[in-house]
Protein backbone atom coordinates (compact mmCIF):
# COMPACT_ATOMS: atom_id res chain seq x y z
CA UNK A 1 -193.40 76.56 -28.53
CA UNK A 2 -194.99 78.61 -25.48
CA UNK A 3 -192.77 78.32 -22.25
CA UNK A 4 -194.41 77.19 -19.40
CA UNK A 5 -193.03 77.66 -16.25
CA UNK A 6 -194.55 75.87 -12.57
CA UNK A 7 -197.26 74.06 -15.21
CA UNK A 8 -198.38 77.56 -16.26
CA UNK A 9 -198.47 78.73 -20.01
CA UNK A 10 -196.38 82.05 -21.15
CA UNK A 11 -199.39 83.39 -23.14
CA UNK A 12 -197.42 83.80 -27.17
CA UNK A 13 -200.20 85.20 -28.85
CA UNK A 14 -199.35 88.04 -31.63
CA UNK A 15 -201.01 89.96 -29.40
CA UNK A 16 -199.22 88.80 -26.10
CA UNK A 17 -195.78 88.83 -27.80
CA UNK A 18 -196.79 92.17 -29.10
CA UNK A 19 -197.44 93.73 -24.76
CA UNK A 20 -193.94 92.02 -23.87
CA UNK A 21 -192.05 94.04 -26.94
CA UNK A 22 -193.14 97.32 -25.19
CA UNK A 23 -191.82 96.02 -22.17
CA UNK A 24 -188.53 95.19 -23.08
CA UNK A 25 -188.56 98.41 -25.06
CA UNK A 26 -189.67 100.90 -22.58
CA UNK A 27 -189.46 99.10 -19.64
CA UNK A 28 -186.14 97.35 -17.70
CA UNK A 29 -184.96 94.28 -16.16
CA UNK A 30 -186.33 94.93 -13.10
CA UNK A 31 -189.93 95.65 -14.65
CA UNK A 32 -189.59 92.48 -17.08
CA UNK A 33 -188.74 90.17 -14.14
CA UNK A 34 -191.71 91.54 -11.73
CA UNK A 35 -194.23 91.68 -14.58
CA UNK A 36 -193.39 87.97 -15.63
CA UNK A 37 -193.50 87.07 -11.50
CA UNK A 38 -196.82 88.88 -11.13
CA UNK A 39 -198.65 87.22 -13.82
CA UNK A 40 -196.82 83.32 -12.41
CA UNK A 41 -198.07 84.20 -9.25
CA UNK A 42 -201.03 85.80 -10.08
CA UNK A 43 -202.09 82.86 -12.18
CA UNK A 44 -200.76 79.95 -9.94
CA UNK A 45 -203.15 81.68 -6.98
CA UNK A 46 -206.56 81.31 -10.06
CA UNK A 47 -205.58 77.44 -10.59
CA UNK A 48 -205.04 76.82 -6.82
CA UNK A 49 -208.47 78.27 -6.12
CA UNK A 50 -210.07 76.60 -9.07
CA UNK A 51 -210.52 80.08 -10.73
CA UNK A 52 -211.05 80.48 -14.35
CA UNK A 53 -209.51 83.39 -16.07
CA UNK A 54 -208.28 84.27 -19.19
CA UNK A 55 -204.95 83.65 -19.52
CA UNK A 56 -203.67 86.31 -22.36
CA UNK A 57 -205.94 89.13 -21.13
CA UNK A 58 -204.17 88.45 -17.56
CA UNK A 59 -200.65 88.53 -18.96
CA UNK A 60 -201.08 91.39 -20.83
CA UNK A 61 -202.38 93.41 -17.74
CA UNK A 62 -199.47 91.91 -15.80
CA UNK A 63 -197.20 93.35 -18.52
CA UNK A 64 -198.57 96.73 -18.54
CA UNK A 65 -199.34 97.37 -15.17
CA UNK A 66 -196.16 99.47 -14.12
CA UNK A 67 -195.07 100.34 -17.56
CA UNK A 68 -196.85 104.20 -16.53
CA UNK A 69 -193.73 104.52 -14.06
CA UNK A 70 -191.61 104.48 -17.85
CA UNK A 71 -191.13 108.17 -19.31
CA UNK A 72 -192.96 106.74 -22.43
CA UNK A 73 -196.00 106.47 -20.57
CA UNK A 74 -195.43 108.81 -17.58
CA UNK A 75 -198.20 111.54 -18.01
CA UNK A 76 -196.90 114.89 -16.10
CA UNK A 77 -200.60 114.36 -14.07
CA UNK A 78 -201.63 111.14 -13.41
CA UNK A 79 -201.99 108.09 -11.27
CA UNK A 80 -199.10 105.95 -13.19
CA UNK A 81 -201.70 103.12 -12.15
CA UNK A 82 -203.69 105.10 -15.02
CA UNK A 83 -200.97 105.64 -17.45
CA UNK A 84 -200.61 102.23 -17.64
CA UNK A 85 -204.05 101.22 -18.15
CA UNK A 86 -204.21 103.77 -20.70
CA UNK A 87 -201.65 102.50 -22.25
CA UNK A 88 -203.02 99.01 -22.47
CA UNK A 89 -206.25 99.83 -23.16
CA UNK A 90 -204.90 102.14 -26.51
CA UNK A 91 -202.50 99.07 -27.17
CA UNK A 92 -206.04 96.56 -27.83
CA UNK A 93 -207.79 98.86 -28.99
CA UNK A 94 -205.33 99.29 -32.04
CA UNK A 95 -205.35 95.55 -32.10
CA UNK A 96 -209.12 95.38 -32.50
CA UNK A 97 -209.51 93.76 -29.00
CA UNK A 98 -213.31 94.08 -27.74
CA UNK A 99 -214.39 96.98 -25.42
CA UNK A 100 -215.22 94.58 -23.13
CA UNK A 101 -211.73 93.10 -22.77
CA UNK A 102 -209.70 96.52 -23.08
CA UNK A 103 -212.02 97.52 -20.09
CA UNK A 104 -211.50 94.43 -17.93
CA UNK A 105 -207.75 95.15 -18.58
CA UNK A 106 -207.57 98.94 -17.91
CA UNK A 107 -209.31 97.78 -14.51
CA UNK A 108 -206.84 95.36 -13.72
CA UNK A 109 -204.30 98.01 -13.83
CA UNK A 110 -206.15 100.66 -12.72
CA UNK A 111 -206.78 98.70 -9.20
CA UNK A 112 -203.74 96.69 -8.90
CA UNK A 113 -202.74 98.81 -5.68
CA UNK A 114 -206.32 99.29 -4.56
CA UNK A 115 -207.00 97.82 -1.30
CA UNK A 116 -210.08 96.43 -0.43
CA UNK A 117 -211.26 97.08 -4.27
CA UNK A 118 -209.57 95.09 -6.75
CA UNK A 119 -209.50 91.46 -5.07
CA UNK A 120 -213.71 91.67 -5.20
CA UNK A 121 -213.64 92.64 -9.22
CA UNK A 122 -213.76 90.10 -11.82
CA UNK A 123 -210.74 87.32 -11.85
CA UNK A 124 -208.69 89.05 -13.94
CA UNK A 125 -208.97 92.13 -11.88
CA UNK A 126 -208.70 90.16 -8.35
CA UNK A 127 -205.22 88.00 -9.97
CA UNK A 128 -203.40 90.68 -10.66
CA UNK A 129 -203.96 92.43 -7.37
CA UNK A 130 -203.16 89.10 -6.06
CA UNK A 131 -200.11 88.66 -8.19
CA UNK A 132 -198.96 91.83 -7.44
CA UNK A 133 -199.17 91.80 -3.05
CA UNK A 134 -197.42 88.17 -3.56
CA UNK A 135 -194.48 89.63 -5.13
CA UNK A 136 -194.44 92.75 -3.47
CA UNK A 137 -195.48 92.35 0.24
CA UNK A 138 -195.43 88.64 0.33
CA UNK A 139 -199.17 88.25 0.87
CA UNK A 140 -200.77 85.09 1.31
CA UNK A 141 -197.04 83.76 1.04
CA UNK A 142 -197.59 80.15 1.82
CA UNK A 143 -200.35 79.91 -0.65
CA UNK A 144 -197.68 78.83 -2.96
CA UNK A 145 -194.50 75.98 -1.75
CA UNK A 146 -191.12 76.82 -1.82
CA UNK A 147 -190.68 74.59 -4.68
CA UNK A 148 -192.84 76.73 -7.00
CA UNK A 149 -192.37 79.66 -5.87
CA UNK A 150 -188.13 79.02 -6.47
CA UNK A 151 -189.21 77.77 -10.13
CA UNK A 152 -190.68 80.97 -10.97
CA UNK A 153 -187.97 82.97 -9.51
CA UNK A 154 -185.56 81.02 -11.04
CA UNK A 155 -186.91 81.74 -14.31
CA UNK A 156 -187.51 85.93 -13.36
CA UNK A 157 -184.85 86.86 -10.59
CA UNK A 158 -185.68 89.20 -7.65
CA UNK A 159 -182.20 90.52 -7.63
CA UNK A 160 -182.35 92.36 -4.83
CA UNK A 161 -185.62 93.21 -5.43
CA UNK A 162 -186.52 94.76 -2.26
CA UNK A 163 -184.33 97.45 -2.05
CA UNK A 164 -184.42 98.56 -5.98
CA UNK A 165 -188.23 98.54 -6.59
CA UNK A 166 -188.98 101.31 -3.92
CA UNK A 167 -186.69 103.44 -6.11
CA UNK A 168 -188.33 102.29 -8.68
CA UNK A 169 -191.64 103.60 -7.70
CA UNK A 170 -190.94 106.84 -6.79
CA UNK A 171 -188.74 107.15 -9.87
CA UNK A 172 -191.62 107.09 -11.89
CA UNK A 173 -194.09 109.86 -10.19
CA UNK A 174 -191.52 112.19 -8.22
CA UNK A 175 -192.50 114.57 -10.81
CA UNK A 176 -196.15 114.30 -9.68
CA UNK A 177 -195.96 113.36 -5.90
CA UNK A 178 -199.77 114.62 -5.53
CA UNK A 179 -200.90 112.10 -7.71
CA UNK A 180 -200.36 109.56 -4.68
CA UNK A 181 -202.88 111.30 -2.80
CA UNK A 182 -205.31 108.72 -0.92
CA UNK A 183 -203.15 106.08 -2.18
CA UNK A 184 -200.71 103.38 -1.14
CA UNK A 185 -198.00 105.25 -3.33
CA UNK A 186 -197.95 108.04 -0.71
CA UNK A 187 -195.76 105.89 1.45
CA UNK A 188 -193.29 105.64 -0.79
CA UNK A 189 -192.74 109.75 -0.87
CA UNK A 190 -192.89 110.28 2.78
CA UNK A 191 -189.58 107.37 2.87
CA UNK A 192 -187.76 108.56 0.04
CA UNK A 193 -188.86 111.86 -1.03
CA UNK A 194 -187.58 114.59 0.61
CA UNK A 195 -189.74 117.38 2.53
CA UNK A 196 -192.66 115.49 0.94
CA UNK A 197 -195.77 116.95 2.18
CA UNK A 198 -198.75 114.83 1.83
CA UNK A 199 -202.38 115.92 1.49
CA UNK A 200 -204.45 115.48 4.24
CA UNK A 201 -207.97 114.53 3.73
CA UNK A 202 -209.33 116.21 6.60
CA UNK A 203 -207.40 119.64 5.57
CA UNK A 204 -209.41 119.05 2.55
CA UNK A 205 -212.63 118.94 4.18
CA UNK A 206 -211.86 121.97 6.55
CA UNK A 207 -210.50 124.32 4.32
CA UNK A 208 -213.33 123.59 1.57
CA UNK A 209 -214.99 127.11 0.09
CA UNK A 210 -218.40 126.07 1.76
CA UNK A 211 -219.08 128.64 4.14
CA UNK A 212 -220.98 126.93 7.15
């Protein structure tokens, strides 16, 4: 029997079931919890705003969308936004999920740190941004009461989430700092990375090879 938790539906397709192995394989309890909280949230903000979505496609991309900070994803060269959405997008593809879908999903991750981007794509693109700055940053948080919002945490525990998921993030691309060029991710090097250097856009423009 599915689990619901706050009135919404744990998607237990094969193929849902089949996203949340590889999370509990490659992933950790602090990845499991935030995943599961992303996709709550995520969802909870859809039904509040009388948003229709598609529930698996969403949980899936909530599963995947950090699992390119894992070394099983981790590519020694991209955005681990990317390696994720790679990762999902192989992962339906295998499972003979339509273009169409693997491509809404790869989005979804691809954008979920996007400002200004992601929250104007297609639902399943805008709830995971939105899932993702609830449990993150806190955004928009009295969208959602107390009493729902201590259900779902109840059910996937912050512990201390704060303080371990910066860690977390740079963890997973302090091999590949310059990947988090022009992204939100670069933040997270200049706190914890040390002697992190970060491109400068307008460097890049100045020092180009054109010769005017």
């Amino acid at each position: 029997m599915a689990q619901r938790i706050a009135n919404i539906i744990i998607p237990d397709s094969k193929l849902a079931i089949g996203a949340a192995e590889l999370l509990r394989e490659h992933g950790d309890s602090l990845l499991w919890n935030h995943s599961h909280r992303v996709f709550l949230f995520g969802a909870l903000q859809g039904e509040r705003n009388k948003i229709k979505y598609d529930a698996e496609l969403l949980y899936i991309s909530a599963l995947f969308h950090d699992l390119g900070l894992t070394k099983q994803y981790s590519s020694p060269d991209k955005r681990f936004e990317v390696d994720g959405a790679n990762a999902a997008r192989d992962y339906l593809r295998q499972n003979g999920v339509p273009e169409a879908s693997s491509s809404l999903v790869w989005d979804a991750i691809a954008l979920h740190t996007t400002i200004g981007i992601a929250q104007y794509k297609e639902p399943e693109v805008a709830l995971i941004y939105s899932g993702v700055g609830y449990d993150v940053m806190g955004e928009n948080f009295e969208s959602i009461t107390e009493d729902v919002r201590n259900t779902v945490v109840s059910s996937f525990p912050r512990n201390n989430f704060k303080n371990k998921i910066l860690p977390a993030f740079l963890e997973g691309f302090k091999h590949k700092p310059e990947t988090t060029f022009g992204n939100i991710k670069a933040d997270v090097c200049a706190r914890l990375l040390p002697d992190f250097k970060p491109t400068n856009f307008c460097d890049c423009v100045l020092h180009s090879p054109w010769q005017e």
